[in-house]
C-alpha atoms as a PDB file:
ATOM      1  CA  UNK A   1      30.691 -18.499  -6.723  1.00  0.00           C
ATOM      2  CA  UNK A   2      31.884 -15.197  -8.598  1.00  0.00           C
ATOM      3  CA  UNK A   3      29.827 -13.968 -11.689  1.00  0.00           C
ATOM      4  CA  UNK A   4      30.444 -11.730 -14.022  1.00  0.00           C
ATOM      5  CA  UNK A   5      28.071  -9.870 -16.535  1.00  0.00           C
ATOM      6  CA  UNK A   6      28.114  -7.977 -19.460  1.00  0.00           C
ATOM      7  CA  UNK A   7      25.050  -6.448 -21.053  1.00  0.00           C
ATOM      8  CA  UNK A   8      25.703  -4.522 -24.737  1.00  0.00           C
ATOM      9  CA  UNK A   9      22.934  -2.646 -26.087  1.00  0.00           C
ATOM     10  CA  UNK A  10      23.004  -2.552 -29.803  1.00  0.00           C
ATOM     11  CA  UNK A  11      21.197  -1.263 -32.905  1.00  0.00           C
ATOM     12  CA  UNK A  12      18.507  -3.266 -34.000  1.00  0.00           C
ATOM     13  CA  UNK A  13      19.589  -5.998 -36.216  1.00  0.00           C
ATOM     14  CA  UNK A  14      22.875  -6.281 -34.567  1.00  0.00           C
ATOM     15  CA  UNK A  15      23.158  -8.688 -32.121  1.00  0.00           C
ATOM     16  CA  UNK A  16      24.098 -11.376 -34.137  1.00  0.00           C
ATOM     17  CA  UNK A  17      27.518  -9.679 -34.469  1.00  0.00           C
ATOM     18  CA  UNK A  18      28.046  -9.601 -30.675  1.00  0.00           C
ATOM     19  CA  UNK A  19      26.901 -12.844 -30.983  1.00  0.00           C
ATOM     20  CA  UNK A  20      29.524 -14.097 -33.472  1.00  0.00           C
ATOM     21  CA  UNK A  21      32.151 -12.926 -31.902  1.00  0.00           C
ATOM     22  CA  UNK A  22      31.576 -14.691 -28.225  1.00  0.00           C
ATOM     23  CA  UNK A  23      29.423 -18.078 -29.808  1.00  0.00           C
ATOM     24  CA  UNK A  24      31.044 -21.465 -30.463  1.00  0.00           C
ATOM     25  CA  UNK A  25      32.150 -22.107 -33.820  1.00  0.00           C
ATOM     26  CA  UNK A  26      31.336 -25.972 -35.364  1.00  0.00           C
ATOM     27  CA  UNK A  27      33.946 -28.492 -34.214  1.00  0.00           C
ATOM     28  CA  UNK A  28      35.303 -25.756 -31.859  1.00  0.00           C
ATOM     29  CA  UNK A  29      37.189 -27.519 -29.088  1.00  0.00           C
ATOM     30  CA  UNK A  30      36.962 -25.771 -25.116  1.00  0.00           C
ATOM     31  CA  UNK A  31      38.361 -22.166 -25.512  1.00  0.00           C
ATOM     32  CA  UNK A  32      40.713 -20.840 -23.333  1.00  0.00           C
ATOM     33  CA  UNK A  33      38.736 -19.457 -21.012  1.00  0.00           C
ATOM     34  CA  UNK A  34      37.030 -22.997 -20.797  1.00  0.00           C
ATOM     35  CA  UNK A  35      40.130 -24.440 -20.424  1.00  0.00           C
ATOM     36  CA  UNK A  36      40.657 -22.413 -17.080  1.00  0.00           C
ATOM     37  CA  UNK A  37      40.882 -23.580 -13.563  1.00  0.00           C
ATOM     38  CA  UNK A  38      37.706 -22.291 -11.652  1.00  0.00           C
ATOM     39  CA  UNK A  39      35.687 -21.663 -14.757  1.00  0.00           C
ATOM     40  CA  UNK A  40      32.267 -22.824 -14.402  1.00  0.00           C
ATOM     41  CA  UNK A  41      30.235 -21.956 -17.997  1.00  0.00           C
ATOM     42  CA  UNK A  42      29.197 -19.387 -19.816  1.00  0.00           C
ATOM     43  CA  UNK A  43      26.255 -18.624 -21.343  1.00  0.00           C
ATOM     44  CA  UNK A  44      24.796 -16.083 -24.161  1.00  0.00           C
ATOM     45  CA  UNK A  45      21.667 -14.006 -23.905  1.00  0.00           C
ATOM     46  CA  UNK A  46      19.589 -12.375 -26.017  1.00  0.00           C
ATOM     47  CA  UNK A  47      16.767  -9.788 -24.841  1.00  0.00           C
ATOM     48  CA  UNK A  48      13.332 -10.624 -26.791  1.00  0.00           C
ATOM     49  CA  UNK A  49      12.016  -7.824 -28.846  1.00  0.00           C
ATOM     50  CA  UNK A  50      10.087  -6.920 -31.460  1.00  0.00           C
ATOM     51  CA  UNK A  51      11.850  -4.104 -32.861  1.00  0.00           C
ATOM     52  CA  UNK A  52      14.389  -1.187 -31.412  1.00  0.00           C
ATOM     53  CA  UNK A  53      17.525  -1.419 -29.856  1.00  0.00           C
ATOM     54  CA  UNK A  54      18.293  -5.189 -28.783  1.00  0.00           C
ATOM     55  CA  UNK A  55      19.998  -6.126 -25.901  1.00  0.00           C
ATOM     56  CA  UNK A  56      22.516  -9.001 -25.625  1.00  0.00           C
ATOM     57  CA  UNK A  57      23.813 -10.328 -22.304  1.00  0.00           C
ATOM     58  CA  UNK A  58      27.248 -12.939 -21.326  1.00  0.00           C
ATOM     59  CA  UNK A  59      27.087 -14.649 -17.836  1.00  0.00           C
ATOM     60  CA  UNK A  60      30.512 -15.962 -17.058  1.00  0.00           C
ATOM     61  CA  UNK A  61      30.780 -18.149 -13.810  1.00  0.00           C
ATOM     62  CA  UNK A  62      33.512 -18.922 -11.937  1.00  0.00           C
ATOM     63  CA  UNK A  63      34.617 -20.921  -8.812  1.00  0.00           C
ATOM     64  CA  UNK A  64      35.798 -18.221  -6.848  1.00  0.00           C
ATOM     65  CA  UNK A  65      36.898 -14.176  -7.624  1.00  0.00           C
ATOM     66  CA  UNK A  66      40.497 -15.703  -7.415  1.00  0.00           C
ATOM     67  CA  UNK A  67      39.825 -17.680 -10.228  1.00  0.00           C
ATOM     68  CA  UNK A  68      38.832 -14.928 -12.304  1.00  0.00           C
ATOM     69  CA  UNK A  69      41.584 -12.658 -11.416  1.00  0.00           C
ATOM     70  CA  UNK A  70      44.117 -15.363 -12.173  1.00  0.00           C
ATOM     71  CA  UNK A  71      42.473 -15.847 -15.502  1.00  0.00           C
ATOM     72  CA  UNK A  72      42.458 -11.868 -16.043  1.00  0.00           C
ATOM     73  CA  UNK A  73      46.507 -11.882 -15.312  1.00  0.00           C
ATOM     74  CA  UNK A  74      46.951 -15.076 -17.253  1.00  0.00           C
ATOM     75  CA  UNK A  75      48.991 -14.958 -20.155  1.00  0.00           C
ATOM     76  CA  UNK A  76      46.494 -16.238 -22.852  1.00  0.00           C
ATOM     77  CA  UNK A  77      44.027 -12.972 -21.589  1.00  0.00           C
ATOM     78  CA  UNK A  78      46.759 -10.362 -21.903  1.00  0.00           C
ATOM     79  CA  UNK A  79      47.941 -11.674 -25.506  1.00  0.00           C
ATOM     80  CA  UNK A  80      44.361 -11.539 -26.201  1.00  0.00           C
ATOM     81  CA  UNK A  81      43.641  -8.398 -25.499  1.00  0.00           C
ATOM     82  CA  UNK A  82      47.752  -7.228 -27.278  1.00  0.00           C
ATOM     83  CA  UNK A  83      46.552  -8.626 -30.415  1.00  0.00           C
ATOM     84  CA  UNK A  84      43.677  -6.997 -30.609  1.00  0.00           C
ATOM     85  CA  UNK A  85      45.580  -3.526 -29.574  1.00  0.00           C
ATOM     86  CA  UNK A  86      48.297  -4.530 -32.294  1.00  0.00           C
ATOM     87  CA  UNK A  87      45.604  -5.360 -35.005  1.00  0.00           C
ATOM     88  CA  UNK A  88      43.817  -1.601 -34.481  1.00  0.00           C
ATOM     89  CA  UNK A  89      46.911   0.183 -33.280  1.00  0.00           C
ATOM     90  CA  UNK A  90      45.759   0.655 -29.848  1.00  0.00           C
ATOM     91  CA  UNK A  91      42.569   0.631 -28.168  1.00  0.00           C
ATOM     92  CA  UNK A  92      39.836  -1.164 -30.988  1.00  0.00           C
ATOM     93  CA  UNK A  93      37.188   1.286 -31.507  1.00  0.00           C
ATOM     94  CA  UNK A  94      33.814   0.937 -30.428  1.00  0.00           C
ATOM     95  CA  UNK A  95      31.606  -0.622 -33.246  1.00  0.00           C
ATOM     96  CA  UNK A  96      29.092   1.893 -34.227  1.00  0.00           C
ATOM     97  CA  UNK A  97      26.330  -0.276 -33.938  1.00  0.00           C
ATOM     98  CA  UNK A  98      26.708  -0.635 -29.801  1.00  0.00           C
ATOM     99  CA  UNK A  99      25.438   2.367 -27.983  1.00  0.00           C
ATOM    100  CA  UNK A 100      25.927   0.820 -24.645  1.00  0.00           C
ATOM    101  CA  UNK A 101      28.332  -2.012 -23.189  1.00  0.00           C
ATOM    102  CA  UNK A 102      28.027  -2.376 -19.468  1.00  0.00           C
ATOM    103  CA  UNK A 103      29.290  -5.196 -17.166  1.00  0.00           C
ATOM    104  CA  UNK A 104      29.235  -5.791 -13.221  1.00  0.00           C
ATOM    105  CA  UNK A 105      30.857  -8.134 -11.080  1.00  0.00           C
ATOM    106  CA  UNK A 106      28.698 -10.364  -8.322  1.00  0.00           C
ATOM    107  CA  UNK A 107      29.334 -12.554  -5.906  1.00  0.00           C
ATOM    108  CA  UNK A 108      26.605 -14.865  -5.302  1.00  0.00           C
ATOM    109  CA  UNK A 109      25.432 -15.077  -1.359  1.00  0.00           C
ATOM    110  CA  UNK A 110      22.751 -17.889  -1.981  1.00  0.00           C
END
């Protein structure tokens, strides 16, 4: 199994917006990335604390790293990631409110 994980740090009161922009909308069918072969789920964290910067993490599993790299060079991805470059004019902009975005990929050995 291949895992991938992506921790954003963000100003306090902010995670909800990470939040809304990777949850499930009401009546939402399977995304895309659902839809794919070797996907496995995905799931949304969110760091408890009282106050401070908050801390919101997305574990993606897959099948296999092969799975994830064909869903990285899959069409739906790229024109993705081209609207998004077409909608700011290149590269979106960091929201001010994250101060960190980190991610890591894993391979799990047991």
């Amino acid at each position: 199994m291949f895992v991938q994980i992506r921790k954003w740090t963000v100003t306090e009161g902010n995670s909800d917006k990470i939040l809304d922009r990777f949850k499930k909308k009401p009546g939402q069918g399977p995304s895309l990335i659902e839809q794919r072969e070797g996907f496995i789920s995905r799931e949304l964290l969110v760091k408890n604390v009282r106050r401070g910067e908050e801390e919101v993490l997305m574990i993606i599993r897959w099948e296999s790293e092969e799975a994830w790299k064909a869903w990285e060079k899959s069409p739906e991805h790229i024109a993705g990631h081209k609207e998004q470059i077409k909608e700011h004019g290149g590269k979106p902009p960091k929201p001010e409110f994250v101060i960190n975005m980190e991610h890591g990929n894993y391979t799990v050995v047991e």
